[in-house]
C-alpha atoms as a PDB file:
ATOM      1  CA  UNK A   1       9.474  -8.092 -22.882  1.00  0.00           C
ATOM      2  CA  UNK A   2       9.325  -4.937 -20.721  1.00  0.00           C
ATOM      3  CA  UNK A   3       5.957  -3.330 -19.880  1.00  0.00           C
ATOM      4  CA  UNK A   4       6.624  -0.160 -21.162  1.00  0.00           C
ATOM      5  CA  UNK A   5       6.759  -2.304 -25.001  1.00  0.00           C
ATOM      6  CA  UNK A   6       4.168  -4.589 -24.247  1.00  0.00           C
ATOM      7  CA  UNK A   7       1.695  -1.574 -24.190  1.00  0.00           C
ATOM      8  CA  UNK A   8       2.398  -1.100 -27.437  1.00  0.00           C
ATOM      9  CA  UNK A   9       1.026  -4.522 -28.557  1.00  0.00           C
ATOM     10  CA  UNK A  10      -1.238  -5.540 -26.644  1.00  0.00           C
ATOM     11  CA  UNK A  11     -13.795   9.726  -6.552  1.00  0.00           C
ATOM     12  CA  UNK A  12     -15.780   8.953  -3.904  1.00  0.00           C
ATOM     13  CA  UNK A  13     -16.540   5.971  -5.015  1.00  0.00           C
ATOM     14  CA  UNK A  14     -13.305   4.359  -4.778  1.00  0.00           C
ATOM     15  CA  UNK A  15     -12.798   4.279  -1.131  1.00  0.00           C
ATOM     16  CA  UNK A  16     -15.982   2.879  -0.398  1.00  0.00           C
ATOM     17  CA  UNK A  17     -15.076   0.098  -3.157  1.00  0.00           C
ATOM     18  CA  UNK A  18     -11.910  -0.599  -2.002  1.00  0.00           C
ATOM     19  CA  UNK A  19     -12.739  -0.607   2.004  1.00  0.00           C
ATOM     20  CA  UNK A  20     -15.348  -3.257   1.101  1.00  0.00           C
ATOM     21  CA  UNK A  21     -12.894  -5.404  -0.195  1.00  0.00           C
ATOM     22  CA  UNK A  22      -9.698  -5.864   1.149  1.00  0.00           C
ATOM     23  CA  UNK A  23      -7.949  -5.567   4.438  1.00  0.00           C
ATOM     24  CA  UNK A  24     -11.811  -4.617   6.362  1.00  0.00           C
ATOM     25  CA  UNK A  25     -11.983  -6.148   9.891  1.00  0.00           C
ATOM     26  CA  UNK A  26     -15.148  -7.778   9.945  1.00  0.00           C
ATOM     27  CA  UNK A  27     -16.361 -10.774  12.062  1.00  0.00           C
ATOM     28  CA  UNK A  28     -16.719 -12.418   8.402  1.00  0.00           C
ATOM     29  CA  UNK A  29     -13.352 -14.088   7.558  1.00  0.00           C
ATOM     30  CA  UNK A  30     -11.401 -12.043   6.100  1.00  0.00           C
ATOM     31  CA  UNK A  31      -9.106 -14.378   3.503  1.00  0.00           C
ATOM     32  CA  UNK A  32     -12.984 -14.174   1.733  1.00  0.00           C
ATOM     33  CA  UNK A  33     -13.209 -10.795   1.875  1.00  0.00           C
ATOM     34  CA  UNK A  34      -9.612 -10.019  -0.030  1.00  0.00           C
ATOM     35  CA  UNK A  35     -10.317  -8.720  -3.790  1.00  0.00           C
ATOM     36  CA  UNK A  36      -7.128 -10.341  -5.768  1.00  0.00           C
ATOM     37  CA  UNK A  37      -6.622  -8.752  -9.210  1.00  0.00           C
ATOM     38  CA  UNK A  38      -4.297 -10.341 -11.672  1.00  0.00           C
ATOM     39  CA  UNK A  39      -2.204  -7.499 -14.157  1.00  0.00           C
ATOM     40  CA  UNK A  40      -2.772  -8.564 -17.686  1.00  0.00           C
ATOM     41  CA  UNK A  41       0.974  -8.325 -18.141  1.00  0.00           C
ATOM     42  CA  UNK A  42       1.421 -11.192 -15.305  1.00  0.00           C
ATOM     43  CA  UNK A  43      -0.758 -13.593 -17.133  1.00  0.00           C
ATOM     44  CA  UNK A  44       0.422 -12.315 -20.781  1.00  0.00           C
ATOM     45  CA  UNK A  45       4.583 -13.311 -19.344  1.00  0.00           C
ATOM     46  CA  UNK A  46       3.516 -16.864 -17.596  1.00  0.00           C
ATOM     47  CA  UNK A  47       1.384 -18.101 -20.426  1.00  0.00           C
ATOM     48  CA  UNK A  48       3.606 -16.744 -23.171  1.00  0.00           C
ATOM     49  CA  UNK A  49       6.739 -18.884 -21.991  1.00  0.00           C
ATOM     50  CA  UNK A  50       4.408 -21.834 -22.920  1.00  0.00           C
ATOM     51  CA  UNK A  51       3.103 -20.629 -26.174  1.00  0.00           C
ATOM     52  CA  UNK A  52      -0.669 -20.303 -24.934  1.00  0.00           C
ATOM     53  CA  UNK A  53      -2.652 -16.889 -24.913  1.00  0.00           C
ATOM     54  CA  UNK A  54      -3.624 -16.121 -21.782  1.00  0.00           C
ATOM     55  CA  UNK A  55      -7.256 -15.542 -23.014  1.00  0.00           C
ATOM     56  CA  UNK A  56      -7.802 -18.998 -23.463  1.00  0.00           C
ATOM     57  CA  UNK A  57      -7.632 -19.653 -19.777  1.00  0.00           C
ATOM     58  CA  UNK A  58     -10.036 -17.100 -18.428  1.00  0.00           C
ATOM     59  CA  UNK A  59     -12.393 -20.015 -17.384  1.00  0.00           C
ATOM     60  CA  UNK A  60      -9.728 -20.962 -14.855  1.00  0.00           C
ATOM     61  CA  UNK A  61      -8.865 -17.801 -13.255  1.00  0.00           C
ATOM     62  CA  UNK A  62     -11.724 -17.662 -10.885  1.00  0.00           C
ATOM     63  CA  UNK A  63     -11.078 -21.427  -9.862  1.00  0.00           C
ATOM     64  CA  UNK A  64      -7.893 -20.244  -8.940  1.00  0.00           C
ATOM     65  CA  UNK A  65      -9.205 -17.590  -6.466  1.00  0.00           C
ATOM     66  CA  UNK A  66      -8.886 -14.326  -8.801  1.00  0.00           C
ATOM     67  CA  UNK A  67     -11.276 -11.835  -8.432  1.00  0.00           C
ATOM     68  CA  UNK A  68     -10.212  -9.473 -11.210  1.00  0.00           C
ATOM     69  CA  UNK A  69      -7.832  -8.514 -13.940  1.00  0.00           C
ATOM     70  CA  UNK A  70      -6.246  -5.224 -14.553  1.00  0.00           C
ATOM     71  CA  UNK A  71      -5.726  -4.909 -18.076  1.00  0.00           C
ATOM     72  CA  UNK A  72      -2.647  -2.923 -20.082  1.00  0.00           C
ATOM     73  CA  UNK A  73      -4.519  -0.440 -22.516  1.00  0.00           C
ATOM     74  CA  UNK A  74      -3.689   1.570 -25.233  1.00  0.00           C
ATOM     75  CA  UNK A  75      -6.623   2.774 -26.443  1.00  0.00           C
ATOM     76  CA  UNK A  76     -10.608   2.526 -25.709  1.00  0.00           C
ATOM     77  CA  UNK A  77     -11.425   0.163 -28.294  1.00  0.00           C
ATOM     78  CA  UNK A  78      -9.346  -2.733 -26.837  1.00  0.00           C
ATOM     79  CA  UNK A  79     -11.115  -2.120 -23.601  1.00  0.00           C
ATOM     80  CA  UNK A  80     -14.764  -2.394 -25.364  1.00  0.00           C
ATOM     81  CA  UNK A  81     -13.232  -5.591 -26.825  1.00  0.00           C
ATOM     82  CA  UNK A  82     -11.711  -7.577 -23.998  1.00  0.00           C
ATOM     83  CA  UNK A  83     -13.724  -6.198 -20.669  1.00  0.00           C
ATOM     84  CA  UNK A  84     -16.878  -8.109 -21.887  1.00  0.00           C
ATOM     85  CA  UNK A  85     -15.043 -11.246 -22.208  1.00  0.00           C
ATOM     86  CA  UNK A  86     -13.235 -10.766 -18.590  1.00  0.00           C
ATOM     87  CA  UNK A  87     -16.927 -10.103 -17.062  1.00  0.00           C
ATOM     88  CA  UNK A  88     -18.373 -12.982 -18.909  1.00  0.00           C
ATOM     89  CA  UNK A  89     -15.882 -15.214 -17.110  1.00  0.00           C
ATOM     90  CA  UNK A  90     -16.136 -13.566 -14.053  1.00  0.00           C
ATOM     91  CA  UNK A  91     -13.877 -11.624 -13.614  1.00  0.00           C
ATOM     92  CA  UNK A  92     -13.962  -7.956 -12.969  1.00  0.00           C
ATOM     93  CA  UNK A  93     -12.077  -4.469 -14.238  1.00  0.00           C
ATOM     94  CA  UNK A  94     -11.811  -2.568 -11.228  1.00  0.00           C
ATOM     95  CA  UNK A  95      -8.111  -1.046 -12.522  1.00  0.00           C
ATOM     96  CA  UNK A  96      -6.369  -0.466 -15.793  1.00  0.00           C
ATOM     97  CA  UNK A  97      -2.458   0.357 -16.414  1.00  0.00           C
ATOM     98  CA  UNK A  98      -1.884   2.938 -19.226  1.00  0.00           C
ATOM     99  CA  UNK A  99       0.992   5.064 -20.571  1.00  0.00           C
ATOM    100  CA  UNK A 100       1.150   8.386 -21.765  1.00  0.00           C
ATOM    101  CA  UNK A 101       4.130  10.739 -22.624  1.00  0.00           C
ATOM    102  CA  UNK A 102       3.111  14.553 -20.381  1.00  0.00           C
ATOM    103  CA  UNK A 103       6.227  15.271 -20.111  1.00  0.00           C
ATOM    104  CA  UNK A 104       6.395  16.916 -24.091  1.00  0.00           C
ATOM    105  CA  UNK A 105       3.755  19.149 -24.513  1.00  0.00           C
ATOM    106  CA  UNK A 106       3.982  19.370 -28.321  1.00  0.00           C
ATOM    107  CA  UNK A 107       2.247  15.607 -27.594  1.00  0.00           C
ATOM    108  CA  UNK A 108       0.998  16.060 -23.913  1.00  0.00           C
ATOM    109  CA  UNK A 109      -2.531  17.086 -25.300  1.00  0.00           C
ATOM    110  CA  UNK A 110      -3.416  14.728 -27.187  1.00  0.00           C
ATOM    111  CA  UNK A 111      -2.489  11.882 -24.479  1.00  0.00           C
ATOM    112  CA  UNK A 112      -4.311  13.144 -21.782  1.00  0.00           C
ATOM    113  CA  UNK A 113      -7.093  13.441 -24.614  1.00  0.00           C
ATOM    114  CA  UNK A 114      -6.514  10.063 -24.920  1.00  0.00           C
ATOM    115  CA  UNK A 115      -6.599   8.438 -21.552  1.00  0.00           C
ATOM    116  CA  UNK A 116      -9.273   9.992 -20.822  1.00  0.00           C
ATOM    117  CA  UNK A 117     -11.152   8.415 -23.559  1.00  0.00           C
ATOM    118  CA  UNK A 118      -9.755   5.592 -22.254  1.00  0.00           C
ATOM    119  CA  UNK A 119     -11.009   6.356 -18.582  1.00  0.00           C
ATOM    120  CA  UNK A 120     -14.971   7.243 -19.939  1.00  0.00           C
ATOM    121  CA  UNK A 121     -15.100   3.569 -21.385  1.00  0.00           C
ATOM    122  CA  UNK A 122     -13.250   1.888 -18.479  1.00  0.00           C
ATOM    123  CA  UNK A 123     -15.972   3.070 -16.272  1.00  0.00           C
ATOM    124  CA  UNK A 124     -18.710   1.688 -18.204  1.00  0.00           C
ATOM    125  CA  UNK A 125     -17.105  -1.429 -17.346  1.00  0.00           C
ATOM    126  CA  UNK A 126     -16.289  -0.738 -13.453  1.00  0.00           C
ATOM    127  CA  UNK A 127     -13.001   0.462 -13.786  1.00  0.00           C
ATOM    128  CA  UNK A 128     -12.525   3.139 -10.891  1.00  0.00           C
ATOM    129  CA  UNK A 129      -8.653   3.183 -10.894  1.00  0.00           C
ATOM    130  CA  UNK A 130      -6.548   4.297 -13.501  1.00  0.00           C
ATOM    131  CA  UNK A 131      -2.783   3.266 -13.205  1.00  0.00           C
ATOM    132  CA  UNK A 132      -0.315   5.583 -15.359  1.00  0.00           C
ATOM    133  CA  UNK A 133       3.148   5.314 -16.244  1.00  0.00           C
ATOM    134  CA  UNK A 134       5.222   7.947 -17.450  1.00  0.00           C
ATOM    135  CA  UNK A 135       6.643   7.307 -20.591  1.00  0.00           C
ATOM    136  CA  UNK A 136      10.405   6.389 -20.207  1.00  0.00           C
ATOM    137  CA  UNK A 137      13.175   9.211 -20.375  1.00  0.00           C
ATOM    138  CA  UNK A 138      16.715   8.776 -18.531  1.00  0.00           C
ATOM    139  CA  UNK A 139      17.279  11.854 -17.059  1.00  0.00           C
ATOM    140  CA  UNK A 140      14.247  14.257 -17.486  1.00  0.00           C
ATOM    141  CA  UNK A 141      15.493  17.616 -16.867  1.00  0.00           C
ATOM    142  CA  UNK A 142      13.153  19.767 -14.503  1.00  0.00           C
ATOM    143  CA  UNK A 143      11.486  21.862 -17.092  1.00  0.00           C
ATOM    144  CA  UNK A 144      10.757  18.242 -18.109  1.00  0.00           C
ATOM    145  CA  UNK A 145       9.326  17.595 -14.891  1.00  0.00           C
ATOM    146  CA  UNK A 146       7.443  20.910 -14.515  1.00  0.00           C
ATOM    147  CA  UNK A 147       5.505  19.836 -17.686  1.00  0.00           C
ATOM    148  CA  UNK A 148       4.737  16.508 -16.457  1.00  0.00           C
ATOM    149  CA  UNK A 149       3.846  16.872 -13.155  1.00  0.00           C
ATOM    150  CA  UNK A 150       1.512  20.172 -14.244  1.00  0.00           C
ATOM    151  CA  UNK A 151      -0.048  17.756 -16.696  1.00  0.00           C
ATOM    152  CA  UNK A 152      -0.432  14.944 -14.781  1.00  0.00           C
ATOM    153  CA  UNK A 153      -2.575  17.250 -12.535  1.00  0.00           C
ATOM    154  CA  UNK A 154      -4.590  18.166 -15.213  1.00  0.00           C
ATOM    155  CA  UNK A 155      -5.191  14.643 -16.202  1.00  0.00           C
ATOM    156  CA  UNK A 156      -5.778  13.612 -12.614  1.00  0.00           C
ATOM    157  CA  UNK A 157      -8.655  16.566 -11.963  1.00  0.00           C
ATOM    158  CA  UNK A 158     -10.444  15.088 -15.649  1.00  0.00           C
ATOM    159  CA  UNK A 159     -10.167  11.651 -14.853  1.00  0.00           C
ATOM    160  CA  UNK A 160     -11.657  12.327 -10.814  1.00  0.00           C
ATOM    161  CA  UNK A 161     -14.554  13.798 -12.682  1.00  0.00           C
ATOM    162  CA  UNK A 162     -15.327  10.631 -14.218  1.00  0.00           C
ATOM    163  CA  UNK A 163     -15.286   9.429 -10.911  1.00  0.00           C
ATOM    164  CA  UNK A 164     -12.202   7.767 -10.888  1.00  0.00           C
ATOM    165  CA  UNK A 165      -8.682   7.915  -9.431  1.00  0.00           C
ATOM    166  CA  UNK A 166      -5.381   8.215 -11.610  1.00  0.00           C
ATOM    167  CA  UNK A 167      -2.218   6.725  -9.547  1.00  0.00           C
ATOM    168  CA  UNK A 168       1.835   6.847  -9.996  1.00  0.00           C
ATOM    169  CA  UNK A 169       3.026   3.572 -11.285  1.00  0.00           C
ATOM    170  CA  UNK A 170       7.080   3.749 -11.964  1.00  0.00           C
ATOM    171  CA  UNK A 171      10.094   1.631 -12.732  1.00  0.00           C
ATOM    172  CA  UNK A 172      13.745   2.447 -11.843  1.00  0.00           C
ATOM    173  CA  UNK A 173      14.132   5.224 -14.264  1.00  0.00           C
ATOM    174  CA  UNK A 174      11.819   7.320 -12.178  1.00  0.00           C
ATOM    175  CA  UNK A 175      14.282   6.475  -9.072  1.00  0.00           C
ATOM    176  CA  UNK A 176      17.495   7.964 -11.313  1.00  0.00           C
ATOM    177  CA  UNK A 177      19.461  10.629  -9.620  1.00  0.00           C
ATOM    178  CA  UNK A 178      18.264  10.497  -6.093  1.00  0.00           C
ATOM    179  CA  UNK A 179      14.832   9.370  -7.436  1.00  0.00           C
ATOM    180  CA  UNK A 180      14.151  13.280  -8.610  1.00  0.00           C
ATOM    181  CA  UNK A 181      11.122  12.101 -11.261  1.00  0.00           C
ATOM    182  CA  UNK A 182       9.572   9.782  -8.614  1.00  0.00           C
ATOM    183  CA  UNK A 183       9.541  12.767  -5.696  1.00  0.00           C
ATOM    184  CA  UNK A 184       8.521  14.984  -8.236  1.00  0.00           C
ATOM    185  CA  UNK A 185       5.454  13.718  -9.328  1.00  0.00           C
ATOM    186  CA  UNK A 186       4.402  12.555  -5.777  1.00  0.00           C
ATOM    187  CA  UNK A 187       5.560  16.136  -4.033  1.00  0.00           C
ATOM    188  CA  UNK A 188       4.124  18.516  -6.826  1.00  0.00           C
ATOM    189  CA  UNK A 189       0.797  17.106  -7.680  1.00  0.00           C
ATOM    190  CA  UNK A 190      -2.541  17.386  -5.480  1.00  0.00           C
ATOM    191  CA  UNK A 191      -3.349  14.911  -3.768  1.00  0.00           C
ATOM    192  CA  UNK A 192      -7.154  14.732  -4.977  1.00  0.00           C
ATOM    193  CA  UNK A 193      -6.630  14.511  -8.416  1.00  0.00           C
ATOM    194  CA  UNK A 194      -3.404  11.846  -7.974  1.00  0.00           C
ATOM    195  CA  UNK A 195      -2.408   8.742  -5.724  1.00  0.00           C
ATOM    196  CA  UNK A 196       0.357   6.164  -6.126  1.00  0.00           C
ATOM    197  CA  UNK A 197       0.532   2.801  -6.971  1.00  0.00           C
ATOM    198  CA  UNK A 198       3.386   1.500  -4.477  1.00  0.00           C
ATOM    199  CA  UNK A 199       5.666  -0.461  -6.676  1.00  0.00           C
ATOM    200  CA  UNK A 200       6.495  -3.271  -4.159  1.00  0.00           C
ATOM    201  CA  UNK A 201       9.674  -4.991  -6.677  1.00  0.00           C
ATOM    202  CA  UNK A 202      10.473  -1.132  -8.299  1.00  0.00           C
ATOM    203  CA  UNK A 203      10.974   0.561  -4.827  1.00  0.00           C
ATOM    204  CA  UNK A 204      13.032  -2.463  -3.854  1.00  0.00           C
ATOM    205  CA  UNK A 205      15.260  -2.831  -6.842  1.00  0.00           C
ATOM    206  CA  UNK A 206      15.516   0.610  -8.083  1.00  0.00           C
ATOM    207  CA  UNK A 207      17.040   1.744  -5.235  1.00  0.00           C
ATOM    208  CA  UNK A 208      19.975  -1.231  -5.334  1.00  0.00           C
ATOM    209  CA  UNK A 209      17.896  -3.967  -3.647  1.00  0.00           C
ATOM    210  CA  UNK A 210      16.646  -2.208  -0.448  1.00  0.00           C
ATOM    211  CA  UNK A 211      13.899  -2.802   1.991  1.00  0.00           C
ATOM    212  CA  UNK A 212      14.698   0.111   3.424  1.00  0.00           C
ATOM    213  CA  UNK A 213      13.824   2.347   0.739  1.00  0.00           C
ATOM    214  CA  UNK A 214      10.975   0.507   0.022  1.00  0.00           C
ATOM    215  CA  UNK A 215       9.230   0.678   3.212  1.00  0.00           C
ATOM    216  CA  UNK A 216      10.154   4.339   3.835  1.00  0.00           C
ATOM    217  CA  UNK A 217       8.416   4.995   0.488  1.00  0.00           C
ATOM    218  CA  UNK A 218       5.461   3.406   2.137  1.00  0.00           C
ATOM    219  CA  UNK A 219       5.778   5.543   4.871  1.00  0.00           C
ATOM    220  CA  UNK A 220       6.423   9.183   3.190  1.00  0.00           C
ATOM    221  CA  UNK A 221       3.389   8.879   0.960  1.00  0.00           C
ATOM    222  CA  UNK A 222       0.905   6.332   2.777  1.00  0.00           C
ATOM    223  CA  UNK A 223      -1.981   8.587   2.439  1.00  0.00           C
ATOM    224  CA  UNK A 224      -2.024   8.421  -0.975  1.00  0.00           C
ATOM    225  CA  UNK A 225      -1.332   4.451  -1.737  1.00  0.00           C
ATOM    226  CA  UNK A 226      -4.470   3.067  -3.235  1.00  0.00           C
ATOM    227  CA  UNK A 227      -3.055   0.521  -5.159  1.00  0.00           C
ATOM    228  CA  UNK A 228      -0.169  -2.087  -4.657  1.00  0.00           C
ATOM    229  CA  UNK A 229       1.603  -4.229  -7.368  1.00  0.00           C
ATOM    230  CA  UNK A 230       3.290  -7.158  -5.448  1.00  0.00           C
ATOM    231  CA  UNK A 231       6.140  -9.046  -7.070  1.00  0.00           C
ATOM    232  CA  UNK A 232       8.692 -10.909  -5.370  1.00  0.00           C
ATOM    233  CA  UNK A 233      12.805 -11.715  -5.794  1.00  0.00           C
ATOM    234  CA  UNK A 234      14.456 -14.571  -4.589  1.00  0.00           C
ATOM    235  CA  UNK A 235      18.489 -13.830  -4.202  1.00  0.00           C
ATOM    236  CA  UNK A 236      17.206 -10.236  -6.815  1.00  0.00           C
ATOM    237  CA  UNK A 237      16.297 -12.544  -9.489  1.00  0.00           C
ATOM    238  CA  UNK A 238      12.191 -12.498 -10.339  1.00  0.00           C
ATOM    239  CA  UNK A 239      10.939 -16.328  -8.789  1.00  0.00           C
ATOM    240  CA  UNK A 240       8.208 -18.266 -10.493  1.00  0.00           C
ATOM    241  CA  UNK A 241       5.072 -17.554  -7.936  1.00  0.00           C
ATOM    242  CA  UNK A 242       4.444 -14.553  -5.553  1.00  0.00           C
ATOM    243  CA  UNK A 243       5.969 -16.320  -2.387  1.00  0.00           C
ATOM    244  CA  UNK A 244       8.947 -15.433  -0.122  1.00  0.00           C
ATOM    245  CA  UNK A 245      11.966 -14.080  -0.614  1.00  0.00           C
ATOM    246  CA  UNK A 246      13.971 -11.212  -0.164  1.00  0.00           C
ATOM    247  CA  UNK A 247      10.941  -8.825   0.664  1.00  0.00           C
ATOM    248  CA  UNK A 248       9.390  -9.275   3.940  1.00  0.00           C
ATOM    249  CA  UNK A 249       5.640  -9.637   2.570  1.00  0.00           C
ATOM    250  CA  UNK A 250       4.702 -10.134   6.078  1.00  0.00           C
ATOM    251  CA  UNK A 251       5.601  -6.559   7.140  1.00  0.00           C
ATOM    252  CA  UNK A 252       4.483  -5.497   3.996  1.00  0.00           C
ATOM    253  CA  UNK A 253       0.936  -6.667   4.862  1.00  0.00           C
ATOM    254  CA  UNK A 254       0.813  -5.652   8.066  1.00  0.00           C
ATOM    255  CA  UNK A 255       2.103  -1.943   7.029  1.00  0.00           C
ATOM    256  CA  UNK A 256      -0.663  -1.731   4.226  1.00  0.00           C
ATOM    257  CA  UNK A 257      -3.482  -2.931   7.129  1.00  0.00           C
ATOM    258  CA  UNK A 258      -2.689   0.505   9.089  1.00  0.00           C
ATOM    259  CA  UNK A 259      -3.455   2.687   5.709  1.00  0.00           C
ATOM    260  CA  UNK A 260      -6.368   4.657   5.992  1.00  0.00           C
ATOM    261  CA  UNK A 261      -8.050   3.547   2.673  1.00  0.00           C
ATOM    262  CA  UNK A 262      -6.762  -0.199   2.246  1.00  0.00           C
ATOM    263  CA  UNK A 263      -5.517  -0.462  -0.993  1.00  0.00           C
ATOM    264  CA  UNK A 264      -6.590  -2.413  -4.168  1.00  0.00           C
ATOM    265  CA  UNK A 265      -3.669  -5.314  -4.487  1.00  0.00           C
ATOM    266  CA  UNK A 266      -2.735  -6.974  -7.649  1.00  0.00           C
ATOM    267  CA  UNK A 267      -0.440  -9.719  -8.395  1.00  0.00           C
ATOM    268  CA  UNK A 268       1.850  -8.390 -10.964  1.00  0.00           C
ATOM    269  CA  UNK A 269       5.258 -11.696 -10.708  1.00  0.00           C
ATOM    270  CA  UNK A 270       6.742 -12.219 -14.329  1.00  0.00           C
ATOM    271  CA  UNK A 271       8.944 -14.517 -15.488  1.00  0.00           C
ATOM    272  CA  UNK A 272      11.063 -11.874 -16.929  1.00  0.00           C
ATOM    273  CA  UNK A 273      14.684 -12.086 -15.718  1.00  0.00           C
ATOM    274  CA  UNK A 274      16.757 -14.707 -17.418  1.00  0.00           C
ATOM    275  CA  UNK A 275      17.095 -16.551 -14.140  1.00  0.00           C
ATOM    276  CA  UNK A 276      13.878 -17.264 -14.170  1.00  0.00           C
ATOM    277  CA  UNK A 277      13.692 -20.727 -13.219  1.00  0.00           C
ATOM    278  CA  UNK A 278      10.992 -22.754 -15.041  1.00  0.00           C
ATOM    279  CA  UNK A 279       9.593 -25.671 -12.941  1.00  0.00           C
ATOM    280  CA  UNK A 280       6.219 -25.369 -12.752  1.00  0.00           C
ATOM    281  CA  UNK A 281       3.733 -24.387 -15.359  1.00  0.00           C
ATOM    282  CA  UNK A 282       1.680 -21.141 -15.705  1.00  0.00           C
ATOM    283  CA  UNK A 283      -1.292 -22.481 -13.976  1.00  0.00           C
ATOM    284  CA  UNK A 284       0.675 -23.741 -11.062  1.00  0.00           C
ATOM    285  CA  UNK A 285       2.253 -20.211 -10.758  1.00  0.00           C
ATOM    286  CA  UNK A 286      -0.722 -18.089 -10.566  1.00  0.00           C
ATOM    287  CA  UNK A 287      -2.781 -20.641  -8.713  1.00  0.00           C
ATOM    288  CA  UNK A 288       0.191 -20.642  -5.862  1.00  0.00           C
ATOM    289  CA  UNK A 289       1.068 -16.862  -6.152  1.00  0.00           C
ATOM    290  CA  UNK A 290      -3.120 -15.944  -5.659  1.00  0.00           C
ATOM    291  CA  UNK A 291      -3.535 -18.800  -2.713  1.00  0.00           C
ATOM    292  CA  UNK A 292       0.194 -17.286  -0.585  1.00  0.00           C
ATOM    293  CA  UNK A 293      -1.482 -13.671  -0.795  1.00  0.00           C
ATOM    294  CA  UNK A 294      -4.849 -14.426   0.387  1.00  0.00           C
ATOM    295  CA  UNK A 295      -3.074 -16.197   3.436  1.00  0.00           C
ATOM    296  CA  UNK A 296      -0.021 -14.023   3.878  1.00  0.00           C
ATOM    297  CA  UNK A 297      -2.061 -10.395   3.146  1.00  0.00           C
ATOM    298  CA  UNK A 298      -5.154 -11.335   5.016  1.00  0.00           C
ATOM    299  CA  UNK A 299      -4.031 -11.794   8.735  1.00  0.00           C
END
């Protein structure tokens, strides 16, 4: 199931946070320091292929070394639901992934209404980053765009005031026609009020498989990463556990180390290609993918 359809069913601050808990270079080892957040969608895709709901293995995520889980949300009554039973097990809600169509502004409203209801409860529960994906259109045209990225401001300056951060998440459609949606929203919104998510597998894949691309989107907008979603391909095809492959992690780590605010990171590997190969169970997958990026991502 794609993310953009499993939504359906299922600041100051944050630097501070965030500095405190990942890449800092302290004399206190730092593989203890690194905060590793699990995406709700990650858990939901492992589990599912086995017929168990991820919620009825909570007790075992902190066992396996995560430190937090960013849910999917559709609306603020889900979060006052779940985020009690995440912190009762441990774990916290630092981030949350939401979509929201701003691109239509007969409807544009009454989302960022919306979210930001969304954003006043997730902070009751210590959510200080807000990760938002534009709701999917092949080929937005640029009034489109206009109206999205004008709105996305707009939603970006509300949810700031909260005293949180909203970020760019994206998938290949934003990388259609010379990536024009993704440099859009990254080249005509303010910086204060907007940050990106670097999509470690989207970057790669939606521009045909290409470390290249992938690292020079690092590069052009590095000062406003405060998030990364890691997933990994073996020979393009989606592999069981974050591990190696056809990414080179260990640049990728060191490249994230030189950012100014180091960045939230969150495990987001699915099973979701059909290539998948199935030898090892759900546990075993997140257990291995959460134990590689505390070594790989904390040199």
């Amino acid at each position: 199931m794609k993310r953009r359809h499993f939504l359906q069913t299922a600041a100051t601050g944050i630097s501070t946070l965030l500095a405190a808990s990942a890449f800092s270079q302290t004399k206190t080892p730092v593989e203890k320091l690194l905060h590793i957040s699990l995406s709700q969608y990650c858990l939901s895709t492992f589990y599912n292929r086995e017929g168990i709901d991820f919620m009825s293995r909570l007790n075992l995520l902190r066992d396996f070394g995560a430190d937090s889980i960013e849910p999917s949300v559709g609306s603020a009554d889900w979060l006052e639901t779940f985020c009690p039973k995440f912190i009762d097990h441990g774990l916290e809600v630092r981030s949350i992934y939401v979509g929201g169509n701003l691109h239509d502004e007969n409807v544009a409203q009454k989302e960022i209404d919306r979210i930001v209801k969304i954003t006043e409860t997730g902070r009751k529960y210590g959510v200080v980053l807000v990760v938002y994906n534009p709701e999917l259109k092949h080929g937005k045209n640029d009034a489109e765009l206009k109206i999205q990225y004008k709105n996305t401001d707009k939603l970006g300056e509300k949810v700031k005031a909260l005293g949180a951060k909203l970020l760019f998440h994206y998938h290949t459609s934003e990388m259609e026609f010379g990536g024009r949606e993704f440099h859009s929203m990254l080249c005509n919104t303010n910086p204060e009020f907007f940050g990106m998510c670097l999509e470690q597998l989207w970057s790669f894949r939606g521009c045909g498989h290409s470390q290249q691309a992938l690292f020079d989107h690092l590069k052009l907008y590095q000062d406003r990463i405060f998030e990364v979603h890691l997933r990994q391909t073996v020979n393009h095809i989606l592999c069981e556990s974050f591990e190696d492959g056809d990414m080179d992690n260990v640049k990728l780590a060191a490249e994230l180390r030189k950012l100014k605010t180091p960045p939230h990171l969150l495990i987001e590997q699915s099973p979701v290609d059909p290539e998948t190969p199935k030898t090892i169970s759900a546990d075993e997958s997140i257990r291995r993918s959460i134990t590689y990026v505390r070594h790989v991502f904390s040199f």
